[in-house]
Protein backbone atom coordinates (compact mmCIF):
# COMPACT_ATOMS: atom_id res chain seq x y z
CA UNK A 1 22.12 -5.34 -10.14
CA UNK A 2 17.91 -6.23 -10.48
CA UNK A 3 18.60 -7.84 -7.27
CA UNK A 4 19.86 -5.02 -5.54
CA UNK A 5 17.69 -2.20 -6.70
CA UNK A 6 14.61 -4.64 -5.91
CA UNK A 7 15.76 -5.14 -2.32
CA UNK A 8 16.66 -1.31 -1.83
CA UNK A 9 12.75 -0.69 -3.20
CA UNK A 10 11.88 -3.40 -0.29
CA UNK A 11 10.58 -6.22 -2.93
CA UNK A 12 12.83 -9.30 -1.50
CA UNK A 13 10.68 -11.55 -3.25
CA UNK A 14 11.58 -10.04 -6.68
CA UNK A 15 15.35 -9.93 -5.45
CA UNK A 16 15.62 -13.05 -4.20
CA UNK A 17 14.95 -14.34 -7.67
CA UNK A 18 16.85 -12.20 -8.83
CA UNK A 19 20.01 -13.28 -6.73
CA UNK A 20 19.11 -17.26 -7.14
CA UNK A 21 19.55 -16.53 -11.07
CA UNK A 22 22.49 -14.70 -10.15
CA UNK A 23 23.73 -17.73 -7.86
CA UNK A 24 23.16 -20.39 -10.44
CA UNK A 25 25.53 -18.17 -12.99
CA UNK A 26 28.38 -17.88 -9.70
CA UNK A 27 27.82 -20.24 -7.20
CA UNK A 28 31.73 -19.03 -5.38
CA UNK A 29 30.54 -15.16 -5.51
CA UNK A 30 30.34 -14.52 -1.61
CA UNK A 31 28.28 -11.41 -2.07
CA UNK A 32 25.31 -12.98 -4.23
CA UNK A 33 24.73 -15.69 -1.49
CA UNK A 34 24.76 -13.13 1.01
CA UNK A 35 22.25 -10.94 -0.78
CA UNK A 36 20.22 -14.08 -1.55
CA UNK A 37 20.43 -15.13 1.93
CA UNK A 38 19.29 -11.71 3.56
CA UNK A 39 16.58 -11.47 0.25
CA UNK A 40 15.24 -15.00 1.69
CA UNK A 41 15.31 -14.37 5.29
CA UNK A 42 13.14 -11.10 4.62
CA UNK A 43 10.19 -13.26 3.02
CA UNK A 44 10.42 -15.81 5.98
CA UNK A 45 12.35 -18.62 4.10
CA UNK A 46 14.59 -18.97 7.14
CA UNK A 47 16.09 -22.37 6.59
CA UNK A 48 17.17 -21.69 3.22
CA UNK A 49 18.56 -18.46 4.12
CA UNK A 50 20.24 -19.86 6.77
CA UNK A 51 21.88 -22.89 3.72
CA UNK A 52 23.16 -19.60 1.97
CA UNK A 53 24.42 -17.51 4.63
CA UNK A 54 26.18 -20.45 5.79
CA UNK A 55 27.40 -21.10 2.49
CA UNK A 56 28.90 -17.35 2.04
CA UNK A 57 30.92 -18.27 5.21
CA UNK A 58 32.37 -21.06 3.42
CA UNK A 59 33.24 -19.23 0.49
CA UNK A 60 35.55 -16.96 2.82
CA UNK A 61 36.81 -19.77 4.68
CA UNK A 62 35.40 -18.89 7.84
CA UNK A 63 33.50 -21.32 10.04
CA UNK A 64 30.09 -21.92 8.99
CA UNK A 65 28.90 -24.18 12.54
CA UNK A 66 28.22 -20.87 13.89
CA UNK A 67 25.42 -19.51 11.70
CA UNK A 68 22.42 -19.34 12.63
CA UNK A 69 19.02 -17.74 12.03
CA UNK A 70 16.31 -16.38 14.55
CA UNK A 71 12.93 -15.00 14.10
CA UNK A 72 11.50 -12.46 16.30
CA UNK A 73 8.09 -14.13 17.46
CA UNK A 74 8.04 -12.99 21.09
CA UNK A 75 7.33 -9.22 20.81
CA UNK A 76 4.65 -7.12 20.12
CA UNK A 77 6.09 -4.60 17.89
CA UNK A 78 3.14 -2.60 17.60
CA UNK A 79 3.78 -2.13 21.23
CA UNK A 80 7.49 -2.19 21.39
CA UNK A 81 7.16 1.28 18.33
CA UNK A 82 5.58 3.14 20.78
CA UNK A 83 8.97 4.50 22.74
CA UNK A 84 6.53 4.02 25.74
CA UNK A 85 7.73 0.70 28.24
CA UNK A 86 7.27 -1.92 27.52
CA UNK A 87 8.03 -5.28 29.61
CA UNK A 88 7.57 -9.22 28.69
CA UNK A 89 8.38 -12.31 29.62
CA UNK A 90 10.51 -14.29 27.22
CA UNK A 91 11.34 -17.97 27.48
CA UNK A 92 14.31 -20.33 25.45
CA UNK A 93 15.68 -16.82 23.93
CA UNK A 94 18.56 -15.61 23.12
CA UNK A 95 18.91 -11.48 23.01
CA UNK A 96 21.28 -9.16 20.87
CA UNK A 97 23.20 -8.13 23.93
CA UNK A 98 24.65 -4.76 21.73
CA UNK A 99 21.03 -3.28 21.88
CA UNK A 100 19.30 -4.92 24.47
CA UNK A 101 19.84 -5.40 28.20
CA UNK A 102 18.35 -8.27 30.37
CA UNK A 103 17.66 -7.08 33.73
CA UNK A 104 17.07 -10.57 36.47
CA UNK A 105 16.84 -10.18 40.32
CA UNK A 106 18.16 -6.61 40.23
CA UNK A 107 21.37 -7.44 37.82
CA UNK A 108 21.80 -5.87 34.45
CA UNK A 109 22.91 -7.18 31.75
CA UNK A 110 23.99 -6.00 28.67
């Protein structure tokens, strides 16, 4: 419960240890290594977010090949708050189709 209210107040480091105490005491609880892998991945400790999230896939018996973890280096989002347009050239990305749309030699896509 410390973990939760800690990342609903925005202090991931606090939940994150939080949820790793909570992961040593049930290691099979699905929802404690997804809130300690979204806790991690919001202070930057992408690998070992990604070892948890991956992990939470396991524990529901889904395929955990597929996980993976991205960081958003690319963008100016001091620029990109704005609401005004703004345009950039990205290179060896791959784009969250469901919000944003990819526009090359006059095709959209989306």
């Amino acid at each position: 419960m410390l973990g939760v209210i800690a990342a609903t107040l925005g202090e991931f480091q606090q939940a994150a240890t939080c949820f790793r105490a909570c992961a040593e005491a049930a290691p099979n609880d699905v929802g404690v290594a997804t809130n300690l892998a979204q806790s991690l991945l919001e202070i930057g400790e992408h690998e070992e977010a990604l070892s948890h999230f991956r992990r939470a896939a396991r524990l529901q018996g889904k395929d955990d090949t597929r996980s993976e973890a991205f960081v958003s280096t690319d963008m100016d989002t001091s620029r990109t708050e704005t609401g005004r347009p703004y345009v950039a050239t990205l290179n060896d990305v791959r784009i969250e189709t469901g919000y944003w749309g990819i526009i090359s030699d006059g095709d959209i896509y989306f």
